[in-house]
C-alpha atoms as a PDB file:
ATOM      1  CA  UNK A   1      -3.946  77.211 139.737  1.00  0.00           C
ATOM      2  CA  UNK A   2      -6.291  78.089 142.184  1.00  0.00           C
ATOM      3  CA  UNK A   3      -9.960  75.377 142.028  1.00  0.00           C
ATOM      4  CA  UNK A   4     -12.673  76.816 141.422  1.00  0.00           C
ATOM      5  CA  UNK A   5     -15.733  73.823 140.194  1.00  0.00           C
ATOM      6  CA  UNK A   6     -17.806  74.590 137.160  1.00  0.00           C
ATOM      7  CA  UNK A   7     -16.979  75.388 133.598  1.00  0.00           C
ATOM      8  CA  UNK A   8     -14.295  78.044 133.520  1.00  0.00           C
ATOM      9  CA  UNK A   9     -11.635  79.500 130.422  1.00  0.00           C
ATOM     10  CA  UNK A  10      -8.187  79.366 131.653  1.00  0.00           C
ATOM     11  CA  UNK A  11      -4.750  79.016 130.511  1.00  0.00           C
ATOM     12  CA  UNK A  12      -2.457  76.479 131.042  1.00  0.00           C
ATOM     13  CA  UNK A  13       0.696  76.269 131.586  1.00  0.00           C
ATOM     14  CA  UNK A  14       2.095  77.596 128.765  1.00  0.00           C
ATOM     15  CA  UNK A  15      -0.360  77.383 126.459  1.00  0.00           C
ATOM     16  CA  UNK A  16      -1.400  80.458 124.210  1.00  0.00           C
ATOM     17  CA  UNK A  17      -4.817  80.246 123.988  1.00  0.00           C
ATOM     18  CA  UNK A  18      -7.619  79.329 126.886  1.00  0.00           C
ATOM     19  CA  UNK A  19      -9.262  76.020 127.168  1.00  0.00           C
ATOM     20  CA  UNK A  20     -12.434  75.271 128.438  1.00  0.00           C
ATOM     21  CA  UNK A  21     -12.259  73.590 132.143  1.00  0.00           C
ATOM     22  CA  UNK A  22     -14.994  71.441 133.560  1.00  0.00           C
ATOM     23  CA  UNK A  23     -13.544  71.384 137.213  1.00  0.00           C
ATOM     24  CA  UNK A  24     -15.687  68.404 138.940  1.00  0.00           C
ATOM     25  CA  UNK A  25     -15.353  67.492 142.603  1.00  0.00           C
ATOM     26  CA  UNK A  26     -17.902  69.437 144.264  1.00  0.00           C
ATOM     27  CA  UNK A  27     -21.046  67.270 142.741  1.00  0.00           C
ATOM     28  CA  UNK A  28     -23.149  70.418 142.171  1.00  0.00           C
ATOM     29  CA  UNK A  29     -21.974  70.024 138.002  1.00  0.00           C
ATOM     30  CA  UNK A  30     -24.982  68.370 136.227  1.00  0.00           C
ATOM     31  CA  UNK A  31     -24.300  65.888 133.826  1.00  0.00           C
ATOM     32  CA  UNK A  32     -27.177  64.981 131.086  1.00  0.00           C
ATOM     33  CA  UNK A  33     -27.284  62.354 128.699  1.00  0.00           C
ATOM     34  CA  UNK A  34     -28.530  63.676 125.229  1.00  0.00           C
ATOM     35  CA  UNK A  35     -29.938  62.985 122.078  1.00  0.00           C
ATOM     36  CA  UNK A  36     -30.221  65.378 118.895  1.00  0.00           C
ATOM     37  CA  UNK A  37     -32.501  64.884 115.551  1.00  0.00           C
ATOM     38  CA  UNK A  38     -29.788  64.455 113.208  1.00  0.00           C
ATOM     39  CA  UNK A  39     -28.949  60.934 115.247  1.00  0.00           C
ATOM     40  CA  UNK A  40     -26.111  62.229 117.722  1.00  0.00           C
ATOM     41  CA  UNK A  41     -26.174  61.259 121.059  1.00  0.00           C
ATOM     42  CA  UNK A  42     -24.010  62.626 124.247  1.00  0.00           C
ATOM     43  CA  UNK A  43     -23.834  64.662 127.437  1.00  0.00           C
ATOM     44  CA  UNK A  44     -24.588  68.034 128.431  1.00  0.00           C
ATOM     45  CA  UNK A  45     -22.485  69.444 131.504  1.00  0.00           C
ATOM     46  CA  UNK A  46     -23.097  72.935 132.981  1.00  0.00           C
ATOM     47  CA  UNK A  47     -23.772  74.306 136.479  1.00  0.00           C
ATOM     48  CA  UNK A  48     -27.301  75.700 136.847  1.00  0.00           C
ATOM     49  CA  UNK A  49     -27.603  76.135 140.382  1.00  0.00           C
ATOM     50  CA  UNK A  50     -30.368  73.612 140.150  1.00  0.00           C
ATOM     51  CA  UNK A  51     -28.963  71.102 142.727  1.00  0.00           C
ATOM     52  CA  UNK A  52     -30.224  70.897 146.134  1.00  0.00           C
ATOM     53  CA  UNK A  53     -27.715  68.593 147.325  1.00  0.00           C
ATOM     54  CA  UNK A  54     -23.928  67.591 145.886  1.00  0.00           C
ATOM     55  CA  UNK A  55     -24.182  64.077 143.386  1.00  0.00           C
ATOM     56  CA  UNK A  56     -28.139  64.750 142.677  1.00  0.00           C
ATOM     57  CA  UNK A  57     -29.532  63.179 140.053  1.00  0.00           C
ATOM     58  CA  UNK A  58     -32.339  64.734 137.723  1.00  0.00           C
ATOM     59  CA  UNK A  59     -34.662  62.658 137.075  1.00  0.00           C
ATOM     60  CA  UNK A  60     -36.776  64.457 134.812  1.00  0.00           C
ATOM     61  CA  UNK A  61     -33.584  65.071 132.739  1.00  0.00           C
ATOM     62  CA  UNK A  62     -35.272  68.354 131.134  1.00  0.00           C
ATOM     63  CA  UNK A  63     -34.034  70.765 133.475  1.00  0.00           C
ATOM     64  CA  UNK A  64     -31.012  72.326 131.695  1.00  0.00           C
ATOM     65  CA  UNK A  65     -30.251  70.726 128.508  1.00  0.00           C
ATOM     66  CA  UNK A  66     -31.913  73.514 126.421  1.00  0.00           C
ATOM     67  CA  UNK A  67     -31.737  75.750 128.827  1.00  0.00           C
ATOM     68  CA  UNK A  68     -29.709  78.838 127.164  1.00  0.00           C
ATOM     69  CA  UNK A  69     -29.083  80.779 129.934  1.00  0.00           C
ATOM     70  CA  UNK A  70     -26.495  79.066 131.688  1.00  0.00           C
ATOM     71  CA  UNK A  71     -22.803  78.382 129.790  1.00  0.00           C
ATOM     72  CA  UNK A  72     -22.431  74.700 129.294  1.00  0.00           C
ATOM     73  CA  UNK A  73     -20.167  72.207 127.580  1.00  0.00           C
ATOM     74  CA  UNK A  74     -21.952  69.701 125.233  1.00  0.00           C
ATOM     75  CA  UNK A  75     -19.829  66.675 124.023  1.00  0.00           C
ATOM     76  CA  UNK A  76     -21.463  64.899 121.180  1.00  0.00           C
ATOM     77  CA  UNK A  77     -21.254  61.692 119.073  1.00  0.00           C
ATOM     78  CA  UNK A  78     -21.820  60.019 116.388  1.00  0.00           C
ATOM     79  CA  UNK A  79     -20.410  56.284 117.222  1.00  0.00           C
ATOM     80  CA  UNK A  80     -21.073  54.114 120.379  1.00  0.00           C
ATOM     81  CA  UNK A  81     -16.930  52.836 120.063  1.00  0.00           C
ATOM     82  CA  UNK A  82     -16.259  56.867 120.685  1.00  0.00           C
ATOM     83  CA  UNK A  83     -18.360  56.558 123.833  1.00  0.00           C
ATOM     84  CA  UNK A  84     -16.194  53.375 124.795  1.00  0.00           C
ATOM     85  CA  UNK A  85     -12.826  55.152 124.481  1.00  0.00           C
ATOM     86  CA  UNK A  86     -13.397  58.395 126.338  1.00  0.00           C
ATOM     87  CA  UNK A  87     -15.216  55.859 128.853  1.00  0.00           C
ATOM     88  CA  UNK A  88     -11.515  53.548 129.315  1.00  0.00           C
ATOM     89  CA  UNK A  89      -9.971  57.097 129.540  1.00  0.00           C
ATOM     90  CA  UNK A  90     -12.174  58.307 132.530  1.00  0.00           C
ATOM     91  CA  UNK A  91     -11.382  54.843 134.095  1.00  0.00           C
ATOM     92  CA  UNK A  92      -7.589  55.260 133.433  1.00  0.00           C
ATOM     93  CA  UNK A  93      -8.206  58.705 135.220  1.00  0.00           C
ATOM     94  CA  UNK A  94     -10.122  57.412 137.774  1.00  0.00           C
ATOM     95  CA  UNK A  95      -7.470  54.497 138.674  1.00  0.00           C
ATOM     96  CA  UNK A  96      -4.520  57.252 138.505  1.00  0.00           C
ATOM     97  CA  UNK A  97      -6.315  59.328 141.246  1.00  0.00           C
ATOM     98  CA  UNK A  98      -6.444  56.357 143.173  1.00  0.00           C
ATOM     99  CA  UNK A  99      -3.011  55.422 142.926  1.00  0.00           C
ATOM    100  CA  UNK A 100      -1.838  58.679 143.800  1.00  0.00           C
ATOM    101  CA  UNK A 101      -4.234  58.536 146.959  1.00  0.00           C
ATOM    102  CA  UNK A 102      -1.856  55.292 148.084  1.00  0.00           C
END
């Protein structure tokens, strides 16, 4: 599988049906915490362009979150202990990259 950063459909291994890949690595992905009116909270990720240099941060943190014109991934919820285990899972992640960088 060839890398290329952004959100992408592809197929893996011998799956059926595509999934949607956020490829990060690159640090020109923006990621933007949300919050919606019926009391949800999350992130928004999607690559605008809107970077000027990899791992920016935007401040304003209006730029792309409604922004329709750009394909992005929004992962929502409704329960701070949700936002604690796919937190512990990005750490596990983060340790096993490390480990395999030994």
């Amino acid at each position: 599988m060839s890398k290329v950063y952004g959100i992408s459909q592809i197929i893996f291994g011998e799956d059926e049906n595509e999934s949607t890949l956020v490829q990060f690595g690159d640090g020109m992905t923006a990621i933007q915490a949300v919050t919606y009116d019926n009391g949800d909270f999350g992130v928004v990720l999607v690559r605008d362009g809107s970077f000027d240099k990899p791992f920016g941060i935007n401040e304003k943190k209006d730029s792309y979150a409604h922004d329709t014109s750009y394909g992005k991934v929004v992962i929502a919820f409704d329960n701070p202990k949700s936002v604690d285990v796919l937190v512990a899972r990005l750490i596990e992640a983060k340790e096993m990259a490390e480990e395999l960088k030994e």
